[in-house]
N, C-alpha and C. Protein backbone atom coordinates (compact mmCIF):
# COMPACT_ATOMS: atom_id res chain seq x y z
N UNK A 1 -9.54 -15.07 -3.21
CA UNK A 1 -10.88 -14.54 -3.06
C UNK A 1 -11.38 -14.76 -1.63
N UNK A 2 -11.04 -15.85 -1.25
CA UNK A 2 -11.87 -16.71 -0.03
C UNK A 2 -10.76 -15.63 1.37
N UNK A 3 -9.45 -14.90 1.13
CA UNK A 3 -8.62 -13.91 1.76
C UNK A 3 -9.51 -12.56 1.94
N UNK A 4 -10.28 -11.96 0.58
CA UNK A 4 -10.79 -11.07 0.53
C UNK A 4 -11.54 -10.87 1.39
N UNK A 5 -12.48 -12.36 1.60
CA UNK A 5 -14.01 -11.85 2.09
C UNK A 5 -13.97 -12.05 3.25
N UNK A 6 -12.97 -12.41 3.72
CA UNK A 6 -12.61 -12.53 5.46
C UNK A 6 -12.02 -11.21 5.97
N UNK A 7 -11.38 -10.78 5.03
CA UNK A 7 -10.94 -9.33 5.35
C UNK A 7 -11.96 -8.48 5.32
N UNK A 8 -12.76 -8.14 4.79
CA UNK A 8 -14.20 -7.91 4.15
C UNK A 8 -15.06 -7.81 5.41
N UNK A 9 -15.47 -9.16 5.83
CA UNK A 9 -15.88 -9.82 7.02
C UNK A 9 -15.03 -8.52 8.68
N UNK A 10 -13.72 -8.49 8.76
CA UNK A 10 -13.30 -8.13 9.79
C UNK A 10 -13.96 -7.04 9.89
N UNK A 11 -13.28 -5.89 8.43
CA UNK A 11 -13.34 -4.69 8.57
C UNK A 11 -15.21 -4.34 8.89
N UNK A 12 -16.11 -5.59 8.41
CA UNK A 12 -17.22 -4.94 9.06
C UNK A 12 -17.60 -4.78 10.26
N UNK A 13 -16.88 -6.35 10.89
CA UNK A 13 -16.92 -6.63 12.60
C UNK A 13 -16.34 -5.30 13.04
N UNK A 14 -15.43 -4.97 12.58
CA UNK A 14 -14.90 -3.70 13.69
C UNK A 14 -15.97 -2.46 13.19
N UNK A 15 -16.22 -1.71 12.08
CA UNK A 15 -17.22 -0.64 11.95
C UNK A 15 -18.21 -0.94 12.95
N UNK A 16 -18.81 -2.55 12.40
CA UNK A 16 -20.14 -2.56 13.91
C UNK A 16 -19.40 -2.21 15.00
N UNK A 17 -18.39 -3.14 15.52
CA UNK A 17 -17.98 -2.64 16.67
C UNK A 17 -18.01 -1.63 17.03
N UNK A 18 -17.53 -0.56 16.37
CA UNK A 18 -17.33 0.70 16.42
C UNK A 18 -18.78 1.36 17.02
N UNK A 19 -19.48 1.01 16.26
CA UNK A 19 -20.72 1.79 16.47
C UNK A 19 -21.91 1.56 17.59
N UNK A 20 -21.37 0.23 18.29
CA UNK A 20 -21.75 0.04 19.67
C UNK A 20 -20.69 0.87 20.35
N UNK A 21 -21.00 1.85 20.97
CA UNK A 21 -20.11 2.76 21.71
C UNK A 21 -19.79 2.15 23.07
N UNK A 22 -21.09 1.88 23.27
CA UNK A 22 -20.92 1.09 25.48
C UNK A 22 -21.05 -0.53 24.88
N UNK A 23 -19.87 -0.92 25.67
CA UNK A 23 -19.04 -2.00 26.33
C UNK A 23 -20.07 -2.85 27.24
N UNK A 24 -20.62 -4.15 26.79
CA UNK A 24 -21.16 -5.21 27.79
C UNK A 24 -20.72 -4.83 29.15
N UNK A 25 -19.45 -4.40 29.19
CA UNK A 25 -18.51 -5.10 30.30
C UNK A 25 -18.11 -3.41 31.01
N UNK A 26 -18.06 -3.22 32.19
CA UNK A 26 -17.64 -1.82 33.03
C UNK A 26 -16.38 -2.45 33.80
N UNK A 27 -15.88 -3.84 33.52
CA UNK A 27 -14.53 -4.24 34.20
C UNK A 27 -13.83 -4.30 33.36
N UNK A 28 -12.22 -4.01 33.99
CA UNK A 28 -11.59 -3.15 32.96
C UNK A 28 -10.99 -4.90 32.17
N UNK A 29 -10.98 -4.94 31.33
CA UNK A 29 -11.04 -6.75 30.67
C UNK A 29 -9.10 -6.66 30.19
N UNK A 30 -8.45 -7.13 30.00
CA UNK A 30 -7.26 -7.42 28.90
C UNK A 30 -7.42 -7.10 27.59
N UNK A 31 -7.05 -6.51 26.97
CA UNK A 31 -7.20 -5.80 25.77
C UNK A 31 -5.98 -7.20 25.04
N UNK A 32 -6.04 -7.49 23.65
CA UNK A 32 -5.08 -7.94 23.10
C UNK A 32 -4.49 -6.72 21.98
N UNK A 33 -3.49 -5.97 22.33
CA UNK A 33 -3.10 -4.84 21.22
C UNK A 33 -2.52 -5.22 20.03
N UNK A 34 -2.40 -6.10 20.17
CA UNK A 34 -1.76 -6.74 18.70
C UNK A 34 -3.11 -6.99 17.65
N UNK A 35 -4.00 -7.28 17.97
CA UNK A 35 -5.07 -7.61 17.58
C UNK A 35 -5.86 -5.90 16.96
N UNK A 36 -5.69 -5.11 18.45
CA UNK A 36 -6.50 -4.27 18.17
C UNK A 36 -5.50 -2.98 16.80
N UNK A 37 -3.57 -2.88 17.25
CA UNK A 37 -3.39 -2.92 15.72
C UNK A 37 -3.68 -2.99 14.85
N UNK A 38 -4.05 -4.57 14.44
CA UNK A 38 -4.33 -5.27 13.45
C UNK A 38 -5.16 -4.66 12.73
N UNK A 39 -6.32 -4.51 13.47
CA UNK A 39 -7.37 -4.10 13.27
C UNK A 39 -7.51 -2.42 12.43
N UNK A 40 -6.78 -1.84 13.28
CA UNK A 40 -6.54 -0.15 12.80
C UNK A 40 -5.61 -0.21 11.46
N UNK A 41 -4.74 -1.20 11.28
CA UNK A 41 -4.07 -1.06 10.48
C UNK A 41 -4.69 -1.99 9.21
N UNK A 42 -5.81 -2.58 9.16
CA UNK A 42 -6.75 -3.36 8.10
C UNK A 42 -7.38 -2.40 7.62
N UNK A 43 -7.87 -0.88 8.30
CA UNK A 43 -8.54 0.17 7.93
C UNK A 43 -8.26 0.89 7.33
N UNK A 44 -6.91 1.10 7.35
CA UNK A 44 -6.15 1.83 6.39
C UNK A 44 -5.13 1.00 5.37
N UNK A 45 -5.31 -0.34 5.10
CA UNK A 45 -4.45 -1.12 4.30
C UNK A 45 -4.63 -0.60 2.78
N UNK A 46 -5.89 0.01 2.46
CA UNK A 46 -6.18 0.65 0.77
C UNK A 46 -5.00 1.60 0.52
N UNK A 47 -5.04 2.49 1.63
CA UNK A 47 -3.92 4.00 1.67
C UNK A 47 -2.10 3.10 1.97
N UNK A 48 -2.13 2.07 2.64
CA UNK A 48 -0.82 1.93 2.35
C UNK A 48 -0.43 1.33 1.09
N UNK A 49 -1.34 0.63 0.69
CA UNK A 49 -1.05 -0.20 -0.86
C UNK A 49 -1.01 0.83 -1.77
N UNK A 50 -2.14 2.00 -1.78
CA UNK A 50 -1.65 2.73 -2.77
C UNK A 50 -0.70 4.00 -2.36
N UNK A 51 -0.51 3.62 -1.73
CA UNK A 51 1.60 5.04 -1.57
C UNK A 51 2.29 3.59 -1.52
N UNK A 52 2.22 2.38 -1.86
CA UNK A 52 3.51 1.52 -1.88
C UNK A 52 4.20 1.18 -0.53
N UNK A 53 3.64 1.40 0.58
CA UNK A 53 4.04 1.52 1.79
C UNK A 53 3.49 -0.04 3.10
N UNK A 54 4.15 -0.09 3.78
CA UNK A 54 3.85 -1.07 4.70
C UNK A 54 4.67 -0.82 6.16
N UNK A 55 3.61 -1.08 7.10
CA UNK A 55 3.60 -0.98 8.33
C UNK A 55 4.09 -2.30 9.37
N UNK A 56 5.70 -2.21 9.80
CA UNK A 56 5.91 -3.48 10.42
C UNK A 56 5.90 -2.91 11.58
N UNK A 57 5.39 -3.50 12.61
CA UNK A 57 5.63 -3.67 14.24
C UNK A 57 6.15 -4.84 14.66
N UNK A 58 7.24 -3.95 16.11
CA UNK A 58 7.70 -4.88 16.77
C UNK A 58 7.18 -4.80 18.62
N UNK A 59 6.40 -5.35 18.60
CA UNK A 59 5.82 -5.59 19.78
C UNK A 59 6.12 -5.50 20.88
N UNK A 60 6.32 -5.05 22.56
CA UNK A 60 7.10 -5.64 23.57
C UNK A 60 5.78 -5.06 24.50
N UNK A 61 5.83 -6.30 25.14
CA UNK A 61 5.12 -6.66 26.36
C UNK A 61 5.44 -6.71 27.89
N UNK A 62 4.94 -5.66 28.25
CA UNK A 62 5.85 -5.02 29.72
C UNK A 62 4.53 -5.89 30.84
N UNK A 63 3.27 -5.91 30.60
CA UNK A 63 2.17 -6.18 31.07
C UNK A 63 0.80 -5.80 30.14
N UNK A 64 -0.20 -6.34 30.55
CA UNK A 64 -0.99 -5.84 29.56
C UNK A 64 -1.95 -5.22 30.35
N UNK A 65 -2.14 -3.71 29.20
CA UNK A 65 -2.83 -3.08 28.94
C UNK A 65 -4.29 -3.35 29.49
N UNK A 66 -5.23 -2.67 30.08
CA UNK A 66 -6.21 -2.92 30.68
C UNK A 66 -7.60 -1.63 30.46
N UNK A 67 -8.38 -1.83 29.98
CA UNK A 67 -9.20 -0.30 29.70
C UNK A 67 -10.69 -1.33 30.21
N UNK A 68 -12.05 -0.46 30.58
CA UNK A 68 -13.55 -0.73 30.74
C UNK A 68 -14.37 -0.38 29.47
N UNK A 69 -14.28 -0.72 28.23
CA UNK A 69 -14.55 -0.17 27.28
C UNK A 69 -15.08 -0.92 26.21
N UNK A 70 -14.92 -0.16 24.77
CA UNK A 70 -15.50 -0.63 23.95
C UNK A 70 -13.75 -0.56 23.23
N UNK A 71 -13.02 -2.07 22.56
CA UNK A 71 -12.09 -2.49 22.28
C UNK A 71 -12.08 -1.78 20.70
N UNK A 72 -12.76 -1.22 20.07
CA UNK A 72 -13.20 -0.97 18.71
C UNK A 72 -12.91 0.47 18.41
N UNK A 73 -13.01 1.32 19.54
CA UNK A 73 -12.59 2.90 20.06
C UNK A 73 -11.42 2.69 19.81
N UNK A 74 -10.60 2.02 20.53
CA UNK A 74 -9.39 2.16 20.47
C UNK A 74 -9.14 1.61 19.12
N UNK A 75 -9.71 1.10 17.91
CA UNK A 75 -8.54 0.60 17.05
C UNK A 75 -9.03 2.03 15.94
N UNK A 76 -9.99 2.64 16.48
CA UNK A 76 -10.50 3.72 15.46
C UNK A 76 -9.57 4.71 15.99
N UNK A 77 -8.71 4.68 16.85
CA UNK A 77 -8.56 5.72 17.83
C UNK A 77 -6.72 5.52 17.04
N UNK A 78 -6.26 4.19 16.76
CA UNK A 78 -4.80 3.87 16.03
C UNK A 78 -5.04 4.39 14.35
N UNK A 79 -5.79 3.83 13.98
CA UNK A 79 -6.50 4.12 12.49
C UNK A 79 -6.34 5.54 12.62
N UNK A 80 -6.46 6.10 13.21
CA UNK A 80 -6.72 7.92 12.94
C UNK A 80 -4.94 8.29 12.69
N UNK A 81 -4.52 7.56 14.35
CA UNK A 81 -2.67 7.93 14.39
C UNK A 81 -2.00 7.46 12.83
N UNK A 82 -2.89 6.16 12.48
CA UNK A 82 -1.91 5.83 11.07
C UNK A 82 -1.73 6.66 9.86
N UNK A 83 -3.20 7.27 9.85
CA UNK A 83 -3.74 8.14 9.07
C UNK A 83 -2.90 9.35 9.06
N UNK A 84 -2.81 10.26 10.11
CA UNK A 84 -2.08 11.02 10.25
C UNK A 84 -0.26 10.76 10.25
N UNK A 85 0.21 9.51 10.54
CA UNK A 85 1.65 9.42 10.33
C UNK A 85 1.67 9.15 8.74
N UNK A 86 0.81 8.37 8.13
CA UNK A 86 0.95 8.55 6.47
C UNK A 86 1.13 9.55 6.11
N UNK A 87 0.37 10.66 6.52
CA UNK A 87 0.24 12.26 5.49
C UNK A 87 1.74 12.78 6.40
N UNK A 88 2.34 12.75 7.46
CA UNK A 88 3.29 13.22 7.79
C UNK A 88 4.39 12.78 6.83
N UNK A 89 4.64 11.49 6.86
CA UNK A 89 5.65 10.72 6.28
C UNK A 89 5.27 11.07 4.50
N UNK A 90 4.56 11.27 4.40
CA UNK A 90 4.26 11.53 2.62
C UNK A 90 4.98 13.10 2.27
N UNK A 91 4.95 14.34 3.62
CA UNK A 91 5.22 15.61 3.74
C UNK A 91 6.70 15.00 3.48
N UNK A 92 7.59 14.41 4.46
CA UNK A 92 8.55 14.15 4.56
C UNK A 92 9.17 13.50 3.21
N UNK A 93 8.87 12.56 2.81
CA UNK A 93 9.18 12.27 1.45
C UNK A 93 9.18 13.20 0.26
N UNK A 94 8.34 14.06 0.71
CA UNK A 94 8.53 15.49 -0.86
C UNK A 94 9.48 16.28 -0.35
N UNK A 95 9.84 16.82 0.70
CA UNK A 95 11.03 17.65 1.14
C UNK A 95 11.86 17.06 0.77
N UNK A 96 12.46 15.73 1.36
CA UNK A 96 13.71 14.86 1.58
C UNK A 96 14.12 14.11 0.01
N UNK A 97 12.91 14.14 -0.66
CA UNK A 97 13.14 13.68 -1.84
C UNK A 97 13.43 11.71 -1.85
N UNK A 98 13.40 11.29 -1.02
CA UNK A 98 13.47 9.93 -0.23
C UNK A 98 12.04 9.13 -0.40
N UNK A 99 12.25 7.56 -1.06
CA UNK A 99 10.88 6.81 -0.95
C UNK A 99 11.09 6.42 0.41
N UNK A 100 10.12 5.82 0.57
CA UNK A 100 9.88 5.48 1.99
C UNK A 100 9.02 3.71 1.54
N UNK A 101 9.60 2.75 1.78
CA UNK A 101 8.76 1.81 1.78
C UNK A 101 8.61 1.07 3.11
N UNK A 102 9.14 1.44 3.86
CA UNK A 102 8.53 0.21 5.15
C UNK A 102 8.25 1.63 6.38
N UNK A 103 7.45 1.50 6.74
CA UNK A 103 7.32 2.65 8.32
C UNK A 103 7.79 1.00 9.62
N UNK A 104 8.97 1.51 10.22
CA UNK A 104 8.95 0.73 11.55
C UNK A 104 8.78 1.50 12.88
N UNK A 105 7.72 0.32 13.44
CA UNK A 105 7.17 1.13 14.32
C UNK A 105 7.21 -0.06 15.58
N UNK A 106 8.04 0.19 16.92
CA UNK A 106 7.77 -0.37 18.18
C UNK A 106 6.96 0.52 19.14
N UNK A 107 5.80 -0.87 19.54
CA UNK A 107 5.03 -0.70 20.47
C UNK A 107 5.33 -1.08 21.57
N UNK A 108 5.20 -0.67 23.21
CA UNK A 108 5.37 -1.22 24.59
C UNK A 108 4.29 -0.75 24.72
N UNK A 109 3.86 -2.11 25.38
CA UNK A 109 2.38 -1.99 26.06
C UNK A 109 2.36 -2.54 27.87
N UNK A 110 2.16 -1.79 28.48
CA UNK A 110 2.38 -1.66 30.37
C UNK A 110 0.64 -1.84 30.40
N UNK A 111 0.56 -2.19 31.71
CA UNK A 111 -0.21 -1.60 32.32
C UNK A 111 -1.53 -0.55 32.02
N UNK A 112 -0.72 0.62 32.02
CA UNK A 112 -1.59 1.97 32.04
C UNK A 112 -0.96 3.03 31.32
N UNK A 113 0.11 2.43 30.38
CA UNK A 113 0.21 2.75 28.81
C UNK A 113 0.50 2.07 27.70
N UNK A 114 0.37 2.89 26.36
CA UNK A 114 0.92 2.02 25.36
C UNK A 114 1.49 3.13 24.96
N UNK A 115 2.45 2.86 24.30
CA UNK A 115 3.86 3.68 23.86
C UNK A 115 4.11 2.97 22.25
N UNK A 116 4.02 4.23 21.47
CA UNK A 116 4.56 4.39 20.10
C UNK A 116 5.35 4.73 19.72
N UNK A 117 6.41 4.25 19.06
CA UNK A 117 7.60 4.74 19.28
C UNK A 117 7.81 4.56 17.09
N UNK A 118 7.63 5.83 16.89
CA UNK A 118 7.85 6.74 15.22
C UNK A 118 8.99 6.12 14.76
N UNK A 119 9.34 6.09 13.02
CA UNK A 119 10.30 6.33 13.11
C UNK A 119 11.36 7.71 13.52
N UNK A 120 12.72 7.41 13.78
CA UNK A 120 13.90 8.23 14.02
C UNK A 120 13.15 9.59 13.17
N UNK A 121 13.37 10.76 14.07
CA UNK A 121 12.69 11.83 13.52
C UNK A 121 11.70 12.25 13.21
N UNK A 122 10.07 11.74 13.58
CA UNK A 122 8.98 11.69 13.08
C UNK A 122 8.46 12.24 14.54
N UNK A 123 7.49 13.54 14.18
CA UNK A 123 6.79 13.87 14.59
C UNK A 123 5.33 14.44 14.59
N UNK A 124 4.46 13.51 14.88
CA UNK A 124 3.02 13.94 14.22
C UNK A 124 2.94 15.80 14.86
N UNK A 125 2.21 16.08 14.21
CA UNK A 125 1.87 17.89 14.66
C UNK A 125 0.91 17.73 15.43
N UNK A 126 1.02 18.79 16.77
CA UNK A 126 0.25 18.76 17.37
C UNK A 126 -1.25 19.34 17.58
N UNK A 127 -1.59 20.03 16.25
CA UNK A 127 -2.44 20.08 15.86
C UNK A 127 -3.45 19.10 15.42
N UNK A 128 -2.81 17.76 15.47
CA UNK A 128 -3.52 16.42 15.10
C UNK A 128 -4.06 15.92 16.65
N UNK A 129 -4.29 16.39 17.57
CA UNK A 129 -4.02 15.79 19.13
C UNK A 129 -5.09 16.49 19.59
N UNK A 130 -5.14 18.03 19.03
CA UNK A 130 -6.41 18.48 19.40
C UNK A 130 -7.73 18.67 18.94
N UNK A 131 -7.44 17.57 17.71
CA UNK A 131 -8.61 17.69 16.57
C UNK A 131 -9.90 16.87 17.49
N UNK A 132 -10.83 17.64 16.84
CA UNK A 132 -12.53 17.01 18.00
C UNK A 132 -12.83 15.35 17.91
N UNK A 133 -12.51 15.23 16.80
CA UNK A 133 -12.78 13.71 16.54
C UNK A 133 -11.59 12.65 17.28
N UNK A 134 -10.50 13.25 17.15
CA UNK A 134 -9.49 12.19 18.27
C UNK A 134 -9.32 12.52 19.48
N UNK A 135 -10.18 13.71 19.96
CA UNK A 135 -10.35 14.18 21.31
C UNK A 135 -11.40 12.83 21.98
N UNK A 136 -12.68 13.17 20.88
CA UNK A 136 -13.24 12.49 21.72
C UNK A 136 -13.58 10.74 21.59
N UNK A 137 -12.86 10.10 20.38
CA UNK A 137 -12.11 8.64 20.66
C UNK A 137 -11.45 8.67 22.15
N UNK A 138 -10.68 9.41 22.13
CA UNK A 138 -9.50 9.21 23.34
C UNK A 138 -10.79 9.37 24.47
N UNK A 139 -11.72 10.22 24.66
CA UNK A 139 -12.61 10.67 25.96
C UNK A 139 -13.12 9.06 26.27
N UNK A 140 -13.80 8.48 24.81
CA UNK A 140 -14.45 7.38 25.07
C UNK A 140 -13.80 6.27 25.35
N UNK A 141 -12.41 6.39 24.68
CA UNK A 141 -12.21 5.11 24.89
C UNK A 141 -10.35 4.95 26.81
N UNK A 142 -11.19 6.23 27.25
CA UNK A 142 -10.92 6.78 28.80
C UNK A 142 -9.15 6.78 28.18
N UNK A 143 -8.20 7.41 27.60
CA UNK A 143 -6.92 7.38 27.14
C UNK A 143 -6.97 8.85 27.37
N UNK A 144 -5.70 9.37 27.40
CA UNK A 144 -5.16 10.68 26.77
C UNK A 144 -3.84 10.90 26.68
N UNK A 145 -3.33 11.27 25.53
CA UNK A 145 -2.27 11.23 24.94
C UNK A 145 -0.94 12.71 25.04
N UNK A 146 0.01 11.68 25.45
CA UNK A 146 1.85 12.81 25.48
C UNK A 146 2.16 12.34 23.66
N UNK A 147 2.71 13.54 23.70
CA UNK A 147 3.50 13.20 22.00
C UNK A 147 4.96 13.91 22.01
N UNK A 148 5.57 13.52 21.58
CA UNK A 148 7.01 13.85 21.68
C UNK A 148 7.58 13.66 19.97
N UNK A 149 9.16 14.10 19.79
CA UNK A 149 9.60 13.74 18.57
C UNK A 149 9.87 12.22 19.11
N UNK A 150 9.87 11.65 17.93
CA UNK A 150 9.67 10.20 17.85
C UNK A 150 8.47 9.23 18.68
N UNK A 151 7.76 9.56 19.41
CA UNK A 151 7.06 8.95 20.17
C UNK A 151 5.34 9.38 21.01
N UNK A 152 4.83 8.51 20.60
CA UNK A 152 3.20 8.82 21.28
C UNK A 152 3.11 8.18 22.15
N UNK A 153 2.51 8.00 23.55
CA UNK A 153 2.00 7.78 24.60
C UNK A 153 0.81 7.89 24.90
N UNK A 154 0.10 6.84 24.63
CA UNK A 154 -1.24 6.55 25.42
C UNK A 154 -1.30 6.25 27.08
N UNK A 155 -2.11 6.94 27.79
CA UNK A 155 -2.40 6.67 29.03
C UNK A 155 -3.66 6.65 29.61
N UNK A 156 -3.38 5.84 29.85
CA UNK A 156 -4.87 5.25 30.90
C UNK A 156 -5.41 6.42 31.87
N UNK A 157 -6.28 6.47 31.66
CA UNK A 157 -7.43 7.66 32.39
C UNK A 157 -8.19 6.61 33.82
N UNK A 158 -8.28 7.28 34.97
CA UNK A 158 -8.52 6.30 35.59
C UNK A 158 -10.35 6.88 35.95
């Protein structure tokens, strides 16, 4: 119980977060992406429990990541990508006829990107890239995104 209400607790810290749009701070601060993951992927933990599914990352740290922002954009901004690789991977499972229980997913985080790397064969549609609502996450939270088969690319907007 005392698990619940801390989880409970986060997912509200980040909605508020969310909804302060401007950032105390106009210097670009260290982002922790593991954290801000975390975070995107607590938002959608209802939708992976009920398809039976779970999200492992393997992390690699080239340098870190640096944005002037509001840290909460960006995890609304992963939450959307998860969202959309679920309904991909759910498409994929009714064709292929294949369960799917673990999605593995490596992140590299540089500098002045972060890099998603799908599983083998996964490609979100790019019709998901130009939708208004992850247009303008990405505007706010200064990113804009390459997508490839297997792989998304966040980049730093300067």
């Amino acid at each position: 119980m005392k698990e619940g209400v801390i989880r409970c607790k986060n997912l509200v810290e980040t909605c508020l977060g969310f909804s302060r749009l401007e950032s105390k701070t106009t210097v670009p601060v260290d982002l922790n992406i593991q954290e801000i993951i975390q975070q995107a992927t607590d938002l959608i933990r209802f939708r992976l429990v009920e398809s039976n599914l779970n999200i492992s990352f393997i992390f690699q740290v080239l340098s870190n990541f640096k944005i002037s922002g509001n840290p909460h954009v960006l995890s609304m901004t992963f939450y959307l990508v998860w969202s959309e690789l679920m309904t991909t991977l759910s498409h994929i499972e009714l064709i292929s006829m294949k369960k799917l229980n673990q999605i593995p997913i490596r992140l590299v985080e540089s500098s002045h990107t972060i890099e998603i790397h799908l599983p083998e064969g996964v490609k979100i549609k790019d019709d998901f890239y130009k939708s208004k609502l992850f247009l303008h996450l990405c505007e706010l939270a200064k990113i804009k995104t390459e997508s490839t088969l297997g792989k998304i690319i966040f980049h730093k907007v300067s």
